[in-house]
PDB file of N, CA and C in Angstrom:
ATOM      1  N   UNK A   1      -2.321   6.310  13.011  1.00  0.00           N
ATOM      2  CA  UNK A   1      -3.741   6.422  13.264  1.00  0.00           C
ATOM      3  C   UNK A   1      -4.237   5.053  13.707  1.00  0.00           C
ATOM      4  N   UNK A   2      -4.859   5.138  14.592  1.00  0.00           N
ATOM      5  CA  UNK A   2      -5.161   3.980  15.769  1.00  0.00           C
ATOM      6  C   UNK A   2      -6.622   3.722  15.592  1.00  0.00           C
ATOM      7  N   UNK A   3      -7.530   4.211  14.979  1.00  0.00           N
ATOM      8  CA  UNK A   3      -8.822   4.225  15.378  1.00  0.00           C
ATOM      9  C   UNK A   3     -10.242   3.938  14.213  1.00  0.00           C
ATOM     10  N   UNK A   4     -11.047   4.133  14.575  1.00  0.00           N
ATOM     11  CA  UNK A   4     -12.141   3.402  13.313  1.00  0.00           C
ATOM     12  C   UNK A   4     -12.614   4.918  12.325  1.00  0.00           C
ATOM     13  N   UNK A   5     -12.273   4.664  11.216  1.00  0.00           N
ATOM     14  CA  UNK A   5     -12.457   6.178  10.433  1.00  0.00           C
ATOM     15  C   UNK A   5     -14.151   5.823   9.553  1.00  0.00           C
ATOM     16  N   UNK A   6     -15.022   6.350   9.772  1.00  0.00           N
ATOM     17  CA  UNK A   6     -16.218   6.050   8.891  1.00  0.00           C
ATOM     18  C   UNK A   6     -15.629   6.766   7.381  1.00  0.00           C
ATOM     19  N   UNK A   7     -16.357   5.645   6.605  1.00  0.00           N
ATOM     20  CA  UNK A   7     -16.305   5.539   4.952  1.00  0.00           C
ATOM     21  C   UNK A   7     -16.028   7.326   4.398  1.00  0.00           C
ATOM     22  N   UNK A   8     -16.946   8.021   5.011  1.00  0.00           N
ATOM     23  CA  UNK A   8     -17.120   9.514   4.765  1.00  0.00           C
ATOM     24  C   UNK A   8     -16.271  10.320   4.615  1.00  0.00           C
ATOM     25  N   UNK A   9     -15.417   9.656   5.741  1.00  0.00           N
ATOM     26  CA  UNK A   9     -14.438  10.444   6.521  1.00  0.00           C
ATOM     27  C   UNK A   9     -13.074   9.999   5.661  1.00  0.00           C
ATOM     28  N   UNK A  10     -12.999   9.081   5.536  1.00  0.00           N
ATOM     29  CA  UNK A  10     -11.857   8.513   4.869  1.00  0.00           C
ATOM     30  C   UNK A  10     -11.797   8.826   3.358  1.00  0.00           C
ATOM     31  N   UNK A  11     -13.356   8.766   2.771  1.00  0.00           N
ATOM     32  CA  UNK A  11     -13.249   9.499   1.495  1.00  0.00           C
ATOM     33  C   UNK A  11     -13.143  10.815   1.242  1.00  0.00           C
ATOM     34  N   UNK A  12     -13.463  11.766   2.517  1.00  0.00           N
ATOM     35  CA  UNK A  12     -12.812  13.234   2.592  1.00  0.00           C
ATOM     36  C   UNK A  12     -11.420  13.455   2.675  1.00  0.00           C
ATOM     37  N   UNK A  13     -10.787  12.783   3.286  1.00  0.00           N
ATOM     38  CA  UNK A  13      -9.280  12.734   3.519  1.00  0.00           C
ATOM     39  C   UNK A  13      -8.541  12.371   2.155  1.00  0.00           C
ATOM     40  N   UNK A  14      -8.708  11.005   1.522  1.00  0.00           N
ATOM     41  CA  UNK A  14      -8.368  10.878   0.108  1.00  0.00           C
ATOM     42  C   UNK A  14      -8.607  11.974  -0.248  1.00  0.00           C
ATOM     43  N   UNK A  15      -9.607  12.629  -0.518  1.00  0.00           N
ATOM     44  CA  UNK A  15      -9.989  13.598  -1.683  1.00  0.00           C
ATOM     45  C   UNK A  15      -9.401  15.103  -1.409  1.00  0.00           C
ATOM     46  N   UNK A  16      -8.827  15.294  -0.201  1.00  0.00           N
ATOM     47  CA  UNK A  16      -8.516  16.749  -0.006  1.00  0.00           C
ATOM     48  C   UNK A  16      -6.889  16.243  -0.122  1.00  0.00           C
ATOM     49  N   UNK A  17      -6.305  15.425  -0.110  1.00  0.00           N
ATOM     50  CA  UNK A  17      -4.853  14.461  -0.112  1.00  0.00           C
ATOM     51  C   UNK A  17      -4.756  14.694  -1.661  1.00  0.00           C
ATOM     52  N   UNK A  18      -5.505  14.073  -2.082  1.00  0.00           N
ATOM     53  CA  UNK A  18      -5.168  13.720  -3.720  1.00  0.00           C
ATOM     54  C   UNK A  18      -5.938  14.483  -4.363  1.00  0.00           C
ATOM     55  N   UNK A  19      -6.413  16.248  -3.787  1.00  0.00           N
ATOM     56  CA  UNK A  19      -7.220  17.258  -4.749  1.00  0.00           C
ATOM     57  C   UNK A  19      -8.261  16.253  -5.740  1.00  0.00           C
ATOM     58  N   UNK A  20      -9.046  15.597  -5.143  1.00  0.00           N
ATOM     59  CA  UNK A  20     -10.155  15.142  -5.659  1.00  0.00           C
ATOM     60  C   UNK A  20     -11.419  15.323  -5.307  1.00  0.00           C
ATOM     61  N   UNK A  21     -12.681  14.858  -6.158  1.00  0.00           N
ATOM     62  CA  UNK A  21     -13.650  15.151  -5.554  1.00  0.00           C
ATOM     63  C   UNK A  21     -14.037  13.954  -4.593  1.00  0.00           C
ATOM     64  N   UNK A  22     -15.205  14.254  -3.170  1.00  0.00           N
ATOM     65  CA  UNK A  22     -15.526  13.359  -2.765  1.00  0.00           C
ATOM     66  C   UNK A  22     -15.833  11.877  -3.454  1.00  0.00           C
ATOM     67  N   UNK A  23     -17.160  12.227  -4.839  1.00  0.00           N
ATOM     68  CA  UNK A  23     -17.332  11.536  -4.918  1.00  0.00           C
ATOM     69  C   UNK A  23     -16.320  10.314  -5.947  1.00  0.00           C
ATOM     70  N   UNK A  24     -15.446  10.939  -6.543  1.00  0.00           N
ATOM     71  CA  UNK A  24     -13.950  10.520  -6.900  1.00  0.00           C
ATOM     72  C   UNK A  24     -13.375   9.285  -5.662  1.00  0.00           C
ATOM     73  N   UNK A  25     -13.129  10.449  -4.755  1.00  0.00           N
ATOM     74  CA  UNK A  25     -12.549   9.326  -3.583  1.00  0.00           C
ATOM     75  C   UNK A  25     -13.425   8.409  -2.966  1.00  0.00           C
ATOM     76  N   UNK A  26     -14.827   8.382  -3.195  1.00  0.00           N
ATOM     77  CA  UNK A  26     -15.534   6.989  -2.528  1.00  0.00           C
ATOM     78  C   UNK A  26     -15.743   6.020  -3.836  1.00  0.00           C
ATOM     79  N   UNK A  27     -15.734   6.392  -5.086  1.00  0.00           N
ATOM     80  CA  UNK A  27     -15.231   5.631  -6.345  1.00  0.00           C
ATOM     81  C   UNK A  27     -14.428   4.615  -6.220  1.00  0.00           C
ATOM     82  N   UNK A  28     -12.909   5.441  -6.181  1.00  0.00           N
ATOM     83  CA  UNK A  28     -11.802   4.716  -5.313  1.00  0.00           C
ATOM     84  C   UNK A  28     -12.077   3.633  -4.609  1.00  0.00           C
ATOM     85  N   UNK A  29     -12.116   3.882  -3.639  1.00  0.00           N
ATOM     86  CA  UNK A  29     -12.582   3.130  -2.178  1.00  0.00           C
ATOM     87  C   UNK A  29     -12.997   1.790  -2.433  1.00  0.00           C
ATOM     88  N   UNK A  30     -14.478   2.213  -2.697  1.00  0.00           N
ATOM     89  CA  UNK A  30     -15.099   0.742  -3.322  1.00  0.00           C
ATOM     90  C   UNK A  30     -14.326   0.220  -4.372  1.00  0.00           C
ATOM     91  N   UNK A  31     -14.303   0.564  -5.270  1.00  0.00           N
ATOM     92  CA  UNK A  31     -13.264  -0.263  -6.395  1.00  0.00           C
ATOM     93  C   UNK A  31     -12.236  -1.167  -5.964  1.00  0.00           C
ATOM     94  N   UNK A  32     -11.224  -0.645  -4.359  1.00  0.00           N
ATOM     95  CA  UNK A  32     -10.225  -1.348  -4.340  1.00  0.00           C
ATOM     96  C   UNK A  32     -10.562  -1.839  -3.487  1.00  0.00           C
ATOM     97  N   UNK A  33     -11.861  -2.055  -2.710  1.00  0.00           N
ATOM     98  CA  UNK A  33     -11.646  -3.262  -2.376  1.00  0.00           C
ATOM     99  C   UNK A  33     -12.926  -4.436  -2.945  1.00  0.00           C
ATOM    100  N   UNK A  34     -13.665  -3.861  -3.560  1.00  0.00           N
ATOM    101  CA  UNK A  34     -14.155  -4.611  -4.076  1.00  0.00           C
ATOM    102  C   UNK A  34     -12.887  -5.763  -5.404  1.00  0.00           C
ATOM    103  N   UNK A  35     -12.025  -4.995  -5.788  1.00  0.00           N
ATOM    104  CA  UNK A  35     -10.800  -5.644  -6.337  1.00  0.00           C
ATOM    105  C   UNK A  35     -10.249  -6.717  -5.340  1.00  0.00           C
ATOM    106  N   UNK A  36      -9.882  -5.742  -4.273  1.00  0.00           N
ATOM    107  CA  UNK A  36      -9.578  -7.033  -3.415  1.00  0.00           C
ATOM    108  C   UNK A  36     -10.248  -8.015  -2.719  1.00  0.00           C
ATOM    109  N   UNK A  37     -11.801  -8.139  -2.549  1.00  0.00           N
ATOM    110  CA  UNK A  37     -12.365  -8.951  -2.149  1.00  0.00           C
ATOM    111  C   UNK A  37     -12.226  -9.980  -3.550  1.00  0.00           C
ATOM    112  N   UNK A  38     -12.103  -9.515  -4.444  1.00  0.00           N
ATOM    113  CA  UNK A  38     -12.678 -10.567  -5.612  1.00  0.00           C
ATOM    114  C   UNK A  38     -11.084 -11.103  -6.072  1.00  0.00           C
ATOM    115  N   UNK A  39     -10.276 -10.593  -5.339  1.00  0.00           N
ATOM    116  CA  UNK A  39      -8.481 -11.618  -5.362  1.00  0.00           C
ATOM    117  C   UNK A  39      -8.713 -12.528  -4.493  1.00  0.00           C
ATOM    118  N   UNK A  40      -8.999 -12.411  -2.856  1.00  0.00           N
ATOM    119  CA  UNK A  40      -8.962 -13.104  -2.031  1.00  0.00           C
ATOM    120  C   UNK A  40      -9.705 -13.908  -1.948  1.00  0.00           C
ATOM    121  N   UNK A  41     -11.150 -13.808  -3.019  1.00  0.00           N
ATOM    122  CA  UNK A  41     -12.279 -15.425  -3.139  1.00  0.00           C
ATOM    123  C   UNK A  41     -11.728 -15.830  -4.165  1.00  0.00           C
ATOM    124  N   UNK A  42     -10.425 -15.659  -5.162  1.00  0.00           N
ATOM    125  CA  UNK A  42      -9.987 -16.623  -5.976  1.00  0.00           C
ATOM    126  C   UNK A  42      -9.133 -16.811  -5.430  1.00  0.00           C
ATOM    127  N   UNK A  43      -8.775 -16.950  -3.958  1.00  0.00           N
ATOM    128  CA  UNK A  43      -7.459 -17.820  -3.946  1.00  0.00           C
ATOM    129  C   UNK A  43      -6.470 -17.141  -3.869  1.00  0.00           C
ATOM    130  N   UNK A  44      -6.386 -16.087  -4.425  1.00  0.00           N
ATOM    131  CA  UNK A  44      -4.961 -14.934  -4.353  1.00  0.00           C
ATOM    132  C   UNK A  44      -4.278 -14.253  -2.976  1.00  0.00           C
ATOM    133  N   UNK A  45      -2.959 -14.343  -2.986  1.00  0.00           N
ATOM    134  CA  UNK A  45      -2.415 -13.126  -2.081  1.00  0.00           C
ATOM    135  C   UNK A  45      -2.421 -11.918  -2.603  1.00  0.00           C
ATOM    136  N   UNK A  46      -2.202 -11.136  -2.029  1.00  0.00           N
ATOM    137  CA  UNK A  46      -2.226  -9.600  -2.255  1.00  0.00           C
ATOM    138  C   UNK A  46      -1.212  -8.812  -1.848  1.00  0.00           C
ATOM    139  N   UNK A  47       0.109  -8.717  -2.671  1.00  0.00           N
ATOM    140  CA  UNK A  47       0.870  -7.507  -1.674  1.00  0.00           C
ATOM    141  C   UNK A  47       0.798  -6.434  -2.312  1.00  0.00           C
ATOM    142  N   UNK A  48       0.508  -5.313  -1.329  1.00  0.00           N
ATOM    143  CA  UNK A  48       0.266  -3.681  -1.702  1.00  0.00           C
ATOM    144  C   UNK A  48       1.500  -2.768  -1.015  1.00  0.00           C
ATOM    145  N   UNK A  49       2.670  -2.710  -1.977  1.00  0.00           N
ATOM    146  CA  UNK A  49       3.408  -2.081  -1.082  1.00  0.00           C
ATOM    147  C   UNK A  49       3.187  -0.917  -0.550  1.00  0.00           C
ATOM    148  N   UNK A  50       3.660  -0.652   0.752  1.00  0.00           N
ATOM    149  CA  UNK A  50       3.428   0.328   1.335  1.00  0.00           C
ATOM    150  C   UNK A  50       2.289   0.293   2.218  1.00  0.00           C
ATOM    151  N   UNK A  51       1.545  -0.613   2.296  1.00  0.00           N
ATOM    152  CA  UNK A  51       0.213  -1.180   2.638  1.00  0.00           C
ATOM    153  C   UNK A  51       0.457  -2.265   3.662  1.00  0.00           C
ATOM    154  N   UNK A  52      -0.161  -3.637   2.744  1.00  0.00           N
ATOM    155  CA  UNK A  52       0.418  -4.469   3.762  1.00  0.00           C
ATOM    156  C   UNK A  52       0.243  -5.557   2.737  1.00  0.00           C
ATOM    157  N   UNK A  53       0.408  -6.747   3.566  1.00  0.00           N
ATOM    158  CA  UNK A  53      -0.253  -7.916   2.090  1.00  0.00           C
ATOM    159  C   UNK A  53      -1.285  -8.615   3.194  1.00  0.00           C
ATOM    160  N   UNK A  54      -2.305  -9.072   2.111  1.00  0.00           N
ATOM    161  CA  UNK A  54      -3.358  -9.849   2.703  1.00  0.00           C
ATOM    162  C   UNK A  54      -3.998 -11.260   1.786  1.00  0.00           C
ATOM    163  N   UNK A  55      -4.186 -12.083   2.806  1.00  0.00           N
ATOM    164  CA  UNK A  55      -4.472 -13.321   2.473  1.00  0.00           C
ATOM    165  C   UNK A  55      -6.039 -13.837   3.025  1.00  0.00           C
ATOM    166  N   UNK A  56      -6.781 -14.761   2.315  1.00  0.00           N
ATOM    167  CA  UNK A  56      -7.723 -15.493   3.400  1.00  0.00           C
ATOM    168  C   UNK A  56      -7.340 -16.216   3.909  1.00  0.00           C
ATOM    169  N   UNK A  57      -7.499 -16.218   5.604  1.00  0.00           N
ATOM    170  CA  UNK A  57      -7.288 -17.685   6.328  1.00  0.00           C
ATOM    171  C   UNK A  57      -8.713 -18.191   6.522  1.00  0.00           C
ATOM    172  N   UNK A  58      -8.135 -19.386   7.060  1.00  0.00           N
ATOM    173  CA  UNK A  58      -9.462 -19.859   7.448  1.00  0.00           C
ATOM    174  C   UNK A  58      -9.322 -20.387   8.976  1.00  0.00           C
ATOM    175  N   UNK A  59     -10.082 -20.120  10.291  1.00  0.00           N
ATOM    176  CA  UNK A  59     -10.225 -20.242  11.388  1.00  0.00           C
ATOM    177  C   UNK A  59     -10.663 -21.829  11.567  1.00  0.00           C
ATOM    178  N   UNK A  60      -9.639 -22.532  12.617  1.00  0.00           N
ATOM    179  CA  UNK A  60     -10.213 -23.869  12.718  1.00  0.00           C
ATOM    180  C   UNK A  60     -10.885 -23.800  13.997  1.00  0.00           C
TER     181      UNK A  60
END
């Protein structure tokens, strides 16, 4: 999948994937990355297997 999925859409897909409810799968959602925003302002890498790993750079 190549393309830009709105929040909605992506929490419908989780939720019919993993027999959940919508609002279950936009729970989700935010949680992980609000998790991961709050690794990557301390400094942390992140590997998610199966995912990818992510780091902050910083642009000179």
């Amino acid at each position: 999948m190549n393309r830009k999925i709105p929040f909605h859409e992506l929490a419908s897909l989780l939720a019919a994937n993993c027999n959940i409810s919508s609002e279950e799968a936009e729970e989700f959602i935010k949680s992980f990355f609000e998790l991961t925003t709050q690794a990557l302002s301390e400094g942390e890498s992140l590997r998610i297997k199966g995912i990818g790993a992510f780091e902050l750079s910083v642009d000179k």
